[in-house]
C-alpha atoms as a PDB file:
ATOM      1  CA  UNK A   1     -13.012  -4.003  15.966  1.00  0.00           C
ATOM      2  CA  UNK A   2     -10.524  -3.054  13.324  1.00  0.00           C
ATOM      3  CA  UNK A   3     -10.244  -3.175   9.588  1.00  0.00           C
ATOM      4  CA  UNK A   4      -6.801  -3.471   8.123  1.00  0.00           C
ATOM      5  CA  UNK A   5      -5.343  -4.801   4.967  1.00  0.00           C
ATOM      6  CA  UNK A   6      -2.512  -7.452   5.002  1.00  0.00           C
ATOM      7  CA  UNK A   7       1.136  -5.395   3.990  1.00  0.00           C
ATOM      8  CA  UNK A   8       3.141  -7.879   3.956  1.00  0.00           C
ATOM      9  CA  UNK A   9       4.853 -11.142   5.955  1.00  0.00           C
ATOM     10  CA  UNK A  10       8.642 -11.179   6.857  1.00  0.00           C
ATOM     11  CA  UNK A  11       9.677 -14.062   8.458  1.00  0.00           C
ATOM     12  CA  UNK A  12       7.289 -15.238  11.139  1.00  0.00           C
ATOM     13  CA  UNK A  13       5.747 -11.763  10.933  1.00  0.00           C
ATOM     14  CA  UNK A  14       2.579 -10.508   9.458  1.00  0.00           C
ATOM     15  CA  UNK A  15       2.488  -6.638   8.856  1.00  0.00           C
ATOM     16  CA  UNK A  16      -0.873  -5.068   8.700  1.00  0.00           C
ATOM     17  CA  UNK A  17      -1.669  -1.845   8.024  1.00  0.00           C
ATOM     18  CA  UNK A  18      -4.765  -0.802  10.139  1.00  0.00           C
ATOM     19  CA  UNK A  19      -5.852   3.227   9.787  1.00  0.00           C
ATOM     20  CA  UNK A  20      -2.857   4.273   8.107  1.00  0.00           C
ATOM     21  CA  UNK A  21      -0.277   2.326  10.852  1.00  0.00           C
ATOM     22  CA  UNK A  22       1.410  -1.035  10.415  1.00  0.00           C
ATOM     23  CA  UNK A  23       1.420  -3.428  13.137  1.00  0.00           C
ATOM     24  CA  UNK A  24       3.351  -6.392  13.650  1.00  0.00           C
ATOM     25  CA  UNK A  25       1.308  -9.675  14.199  1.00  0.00           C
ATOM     26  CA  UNK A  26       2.592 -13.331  14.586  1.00  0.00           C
ATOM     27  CA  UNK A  27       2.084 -15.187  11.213  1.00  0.00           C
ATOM     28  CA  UNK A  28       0.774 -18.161  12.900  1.00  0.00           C
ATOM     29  CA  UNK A  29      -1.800 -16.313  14.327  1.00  0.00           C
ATOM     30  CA  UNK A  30      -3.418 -15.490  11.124  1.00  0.00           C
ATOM     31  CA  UNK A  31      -5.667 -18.047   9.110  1.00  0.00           C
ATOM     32  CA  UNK A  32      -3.298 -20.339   7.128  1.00  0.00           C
ATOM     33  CA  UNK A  33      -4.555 -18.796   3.594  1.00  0.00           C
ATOM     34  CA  UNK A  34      -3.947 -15.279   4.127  1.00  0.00           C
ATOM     35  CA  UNK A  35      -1.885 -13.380   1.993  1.00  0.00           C
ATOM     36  CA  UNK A  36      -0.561  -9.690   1.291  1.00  0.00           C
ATOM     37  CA  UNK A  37      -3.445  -7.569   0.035  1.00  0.00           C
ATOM     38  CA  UNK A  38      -6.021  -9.439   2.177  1.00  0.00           C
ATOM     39  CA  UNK A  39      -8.897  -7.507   3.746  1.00  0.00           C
ATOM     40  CA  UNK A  40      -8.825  -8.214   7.812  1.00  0.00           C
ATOM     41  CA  UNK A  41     -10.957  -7.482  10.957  1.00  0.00           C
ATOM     42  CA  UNK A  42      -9.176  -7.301  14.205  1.00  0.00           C
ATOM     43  CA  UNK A  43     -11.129  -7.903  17.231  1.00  0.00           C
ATOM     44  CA  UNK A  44      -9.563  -8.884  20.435  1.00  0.00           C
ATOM     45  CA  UNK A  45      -6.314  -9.679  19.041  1.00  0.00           C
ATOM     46  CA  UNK A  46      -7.610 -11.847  16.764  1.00  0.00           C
ATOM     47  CA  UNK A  47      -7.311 -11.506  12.931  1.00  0.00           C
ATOM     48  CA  UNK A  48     -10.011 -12.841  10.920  1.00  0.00           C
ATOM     49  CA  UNK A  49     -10.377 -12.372   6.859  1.00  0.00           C
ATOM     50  CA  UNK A  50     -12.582 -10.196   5.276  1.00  0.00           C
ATOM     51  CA  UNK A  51     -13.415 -11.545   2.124  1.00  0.00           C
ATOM     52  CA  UNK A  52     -15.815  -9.110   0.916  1.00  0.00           C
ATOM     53  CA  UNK A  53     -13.525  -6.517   1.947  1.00  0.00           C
ATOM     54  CA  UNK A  54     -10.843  -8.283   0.211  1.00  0.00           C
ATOM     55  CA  UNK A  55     -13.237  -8.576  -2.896  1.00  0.00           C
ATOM     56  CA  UNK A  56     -14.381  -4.681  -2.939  1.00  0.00           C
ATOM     57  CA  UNK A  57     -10.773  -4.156  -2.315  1.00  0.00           C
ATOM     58  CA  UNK A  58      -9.904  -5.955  -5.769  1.00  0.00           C
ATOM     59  CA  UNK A  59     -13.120  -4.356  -7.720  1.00  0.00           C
ATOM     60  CA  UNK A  60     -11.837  -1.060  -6.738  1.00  0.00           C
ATOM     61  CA  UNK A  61      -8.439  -1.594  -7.705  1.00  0.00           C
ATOM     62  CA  UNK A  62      -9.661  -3.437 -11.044  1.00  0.00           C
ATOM     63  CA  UNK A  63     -11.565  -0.481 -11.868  1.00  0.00           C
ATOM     64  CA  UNK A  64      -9.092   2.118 -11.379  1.00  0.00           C
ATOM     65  CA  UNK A  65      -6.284   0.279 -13.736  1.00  0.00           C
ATOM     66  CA  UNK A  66      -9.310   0.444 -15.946  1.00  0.00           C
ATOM     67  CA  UNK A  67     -10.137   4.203 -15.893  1.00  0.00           C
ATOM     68  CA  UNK A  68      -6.082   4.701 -16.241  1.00  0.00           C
ATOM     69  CA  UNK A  69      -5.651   2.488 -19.301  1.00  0.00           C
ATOM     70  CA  UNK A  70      -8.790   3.780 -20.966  1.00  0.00           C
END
C-alpha cells in the first residue's frame, strides 16, 4: 500500500506523486470525484481516496498560510 497525493490530470492522465515520484495513472481509473490535491492510497493498482489524509492535508496547509500571514 501506497500514499500519494493527486498532482495533477492531463488529458486522460492522472499524475500522482507517491514518495517524492510522479506516476502516471489512467483517469478513469480513479473515483469520478477526485481532484488535484487529493490524498490517495494505492494498493494493487488501485487508487482509492483518502479523505482524512486529504483533510490533514488541508489543516496543515491552512495552518501554515496562517503562521506566514500572522
Amino acid at each position: 500500500m501506497e500514499h500519494g497525493v493527486i498532482d495533477r490530470f492531463e488529458g486522460e492522465l492522472a499524475v500522482i506523486e507517491i514518495a517524492g515520484t510522479t506516476c502516471d495513472f489512467r483517469r478513469s481509473d480513479l473515483p469520478s470525484e477526485a481532484k488535484p490535491g487529493d490524498a490517495v492510497v494505492v494498493e494493487n493498482g488501485i487508487v482509492r481516496l483518502d479523505e482524512r489524509g486529504t483533510q490533514e492535508r488541508k489543516n496543515d496547509i491552512d495552518r501554515l498560510m496562517d503562521e506566514l500571514f500572522e
